[in-house]
Protein backbone atom coordinates (compact mmCIF):
# COMPACT_ATOMS: atom_id res chain seq x y z
CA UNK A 1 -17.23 -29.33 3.81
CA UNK A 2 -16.82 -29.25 -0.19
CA UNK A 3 -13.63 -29.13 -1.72
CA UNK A 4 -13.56 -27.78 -5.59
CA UNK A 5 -10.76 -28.62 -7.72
CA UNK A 6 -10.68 -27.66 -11.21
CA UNK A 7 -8.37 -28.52 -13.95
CA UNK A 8 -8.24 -28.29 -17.83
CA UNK A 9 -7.09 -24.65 -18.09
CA UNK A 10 -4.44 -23.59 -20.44
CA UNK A 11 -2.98 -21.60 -23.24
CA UNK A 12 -4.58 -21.87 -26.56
CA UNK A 13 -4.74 -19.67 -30.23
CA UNK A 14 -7.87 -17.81 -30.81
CA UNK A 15 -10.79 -19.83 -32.04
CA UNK A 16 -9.19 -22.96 -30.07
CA UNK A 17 -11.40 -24.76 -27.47
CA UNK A 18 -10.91 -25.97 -23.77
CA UNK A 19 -12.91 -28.18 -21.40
CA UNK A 20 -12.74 -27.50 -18.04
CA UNK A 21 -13.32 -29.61 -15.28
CA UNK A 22 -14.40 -29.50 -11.48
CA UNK A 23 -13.89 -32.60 -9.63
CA UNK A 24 -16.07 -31.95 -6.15
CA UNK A 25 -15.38 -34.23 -3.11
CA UNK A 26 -15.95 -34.27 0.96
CA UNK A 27 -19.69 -33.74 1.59
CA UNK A 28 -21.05 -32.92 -1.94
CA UNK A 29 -24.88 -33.25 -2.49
CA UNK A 30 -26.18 -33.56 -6.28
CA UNK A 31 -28.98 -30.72 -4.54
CA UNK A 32 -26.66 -28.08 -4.77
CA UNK A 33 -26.37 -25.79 -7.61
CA UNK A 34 -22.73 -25.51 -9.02
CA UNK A 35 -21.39 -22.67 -11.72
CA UNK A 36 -18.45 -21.03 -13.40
CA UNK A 37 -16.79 -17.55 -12.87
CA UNK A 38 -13.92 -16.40 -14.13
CA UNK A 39 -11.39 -12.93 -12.76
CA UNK A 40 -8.89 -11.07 -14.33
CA UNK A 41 -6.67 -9.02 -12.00
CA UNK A 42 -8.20 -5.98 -11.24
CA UNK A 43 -11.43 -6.35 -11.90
CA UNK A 44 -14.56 -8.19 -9.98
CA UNK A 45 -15.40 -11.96 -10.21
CA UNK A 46 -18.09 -12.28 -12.97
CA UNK A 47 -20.42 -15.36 -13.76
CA UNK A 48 -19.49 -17.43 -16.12
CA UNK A 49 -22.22 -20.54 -16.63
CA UNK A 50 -24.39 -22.08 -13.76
CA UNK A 51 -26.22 -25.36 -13.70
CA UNK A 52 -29.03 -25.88 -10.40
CA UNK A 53 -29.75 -29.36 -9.59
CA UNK A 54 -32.61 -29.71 -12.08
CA UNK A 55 -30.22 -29.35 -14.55
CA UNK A 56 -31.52 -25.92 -15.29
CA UNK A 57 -28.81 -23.71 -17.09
CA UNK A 58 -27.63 -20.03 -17.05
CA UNK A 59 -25.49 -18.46 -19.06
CA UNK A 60 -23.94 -14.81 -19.26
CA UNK A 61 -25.43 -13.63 -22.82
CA UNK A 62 -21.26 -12.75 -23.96
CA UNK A 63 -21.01 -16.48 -24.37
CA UNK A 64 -24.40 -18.16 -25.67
CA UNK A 65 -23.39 -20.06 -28.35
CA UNK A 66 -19.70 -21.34 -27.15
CA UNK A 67 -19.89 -22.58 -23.86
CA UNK A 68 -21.70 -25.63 -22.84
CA UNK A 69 -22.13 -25.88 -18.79
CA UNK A 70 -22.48 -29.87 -17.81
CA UNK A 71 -22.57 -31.78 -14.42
CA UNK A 72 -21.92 -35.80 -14.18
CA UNK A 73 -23.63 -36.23 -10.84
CA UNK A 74 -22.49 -40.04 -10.32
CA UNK A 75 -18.60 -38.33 -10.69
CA UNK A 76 -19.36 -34.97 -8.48
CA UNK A 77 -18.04 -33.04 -11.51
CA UNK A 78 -18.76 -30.32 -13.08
CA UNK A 79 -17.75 -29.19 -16.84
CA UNK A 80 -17.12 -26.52 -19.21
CA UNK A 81 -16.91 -26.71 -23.09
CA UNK A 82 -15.39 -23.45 -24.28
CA UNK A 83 -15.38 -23.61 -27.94
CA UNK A 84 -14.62 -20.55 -30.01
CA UNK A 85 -12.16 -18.97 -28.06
CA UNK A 86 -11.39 -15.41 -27.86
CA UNK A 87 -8.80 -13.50 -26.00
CA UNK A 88 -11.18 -11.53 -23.76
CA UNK A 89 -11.69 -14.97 -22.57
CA UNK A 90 -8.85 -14.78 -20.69
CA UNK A 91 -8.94 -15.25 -17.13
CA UNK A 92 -8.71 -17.20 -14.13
CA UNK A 93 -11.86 -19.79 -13.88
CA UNK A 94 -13.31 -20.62 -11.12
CA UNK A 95 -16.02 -23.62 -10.03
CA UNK A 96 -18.16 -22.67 -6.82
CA UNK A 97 -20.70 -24.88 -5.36
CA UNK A 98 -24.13 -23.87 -3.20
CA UNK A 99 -27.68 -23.82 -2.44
CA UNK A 100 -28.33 -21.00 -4.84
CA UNK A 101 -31.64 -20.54 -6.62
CA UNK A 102 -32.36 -20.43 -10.26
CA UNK A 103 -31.75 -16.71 -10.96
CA UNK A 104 -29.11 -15.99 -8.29
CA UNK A 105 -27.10 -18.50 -10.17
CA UNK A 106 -24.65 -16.31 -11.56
CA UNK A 107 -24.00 -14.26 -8.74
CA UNK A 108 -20.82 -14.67 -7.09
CA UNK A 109 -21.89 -14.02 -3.99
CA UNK A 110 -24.49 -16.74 -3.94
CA UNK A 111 -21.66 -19.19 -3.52
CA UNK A 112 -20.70 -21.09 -0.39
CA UNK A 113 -17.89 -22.90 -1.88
CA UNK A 114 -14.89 -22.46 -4.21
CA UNK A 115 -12.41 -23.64 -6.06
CA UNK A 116 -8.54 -22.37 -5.84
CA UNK A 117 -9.03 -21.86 -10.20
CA UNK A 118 -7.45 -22.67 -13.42
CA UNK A 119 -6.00 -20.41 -15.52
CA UNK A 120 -6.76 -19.94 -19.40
CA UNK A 121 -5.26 -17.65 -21.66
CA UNK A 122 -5.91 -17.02 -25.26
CA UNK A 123 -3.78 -15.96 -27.50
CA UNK A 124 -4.68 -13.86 -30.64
């Protein structure tokens, strides 16, 4: 069993920048793929960033450019750089963990394991 906890999340001005974490522990493998998704209330779960255990990256084309997905194997964590903050960035974030394939990375439902969140809120 994985457990996901992420931290890091916060309030910030627009054009600020976060970095999230996601500290995995219990029986983690550096073969699973791991990736961020965010939710705001009322709406569906939505990829975020993923990272497979290549080290191949995804990213959701809204945010090329300002967030940086990273993984520290050795630590079983998993990071986000969010720079260039906006306030349709805010949400509830969301590590997940899995044996997901390259392009099924940023599909929610690829995921076997997930984090309770961290909340970030921009502010304009």
């Amino acid at each position: 069993q994985v457990q996901l906890v992420e931290s890091g999340g916060g309030s910030v001005e627009s054009g600020g920048s976060l970095r999230l974490s996601c500290a995995a522990s219990g029986y983690t493998r550096s073969t699973y793929s791991m990736g961020w998704f965010r939710q705001v209330p009322g709406k569906e779960r939505e990829g975020v960033a993923a990272i497979d255990s290549a080290g191949r990256t995804r990213y959701v084309d809204f945010m090329k450019g300002r967030f940086t997905i990273s993984r520290d194997n050795a630590k079983n964590t998993l990071y986000l750089q969010m720079n260039s903050l906006k306030p349709e960035d805010t949400a509830m974030y969301y590590c997940a963990a899995g044996r997901v394939d390259y392009w099924q990375l940023l599909r929610p439902g690829s995921y076997n394991y997930w984090g309770q969140g961290t909340q970030v809120t921009v502010s304009s």
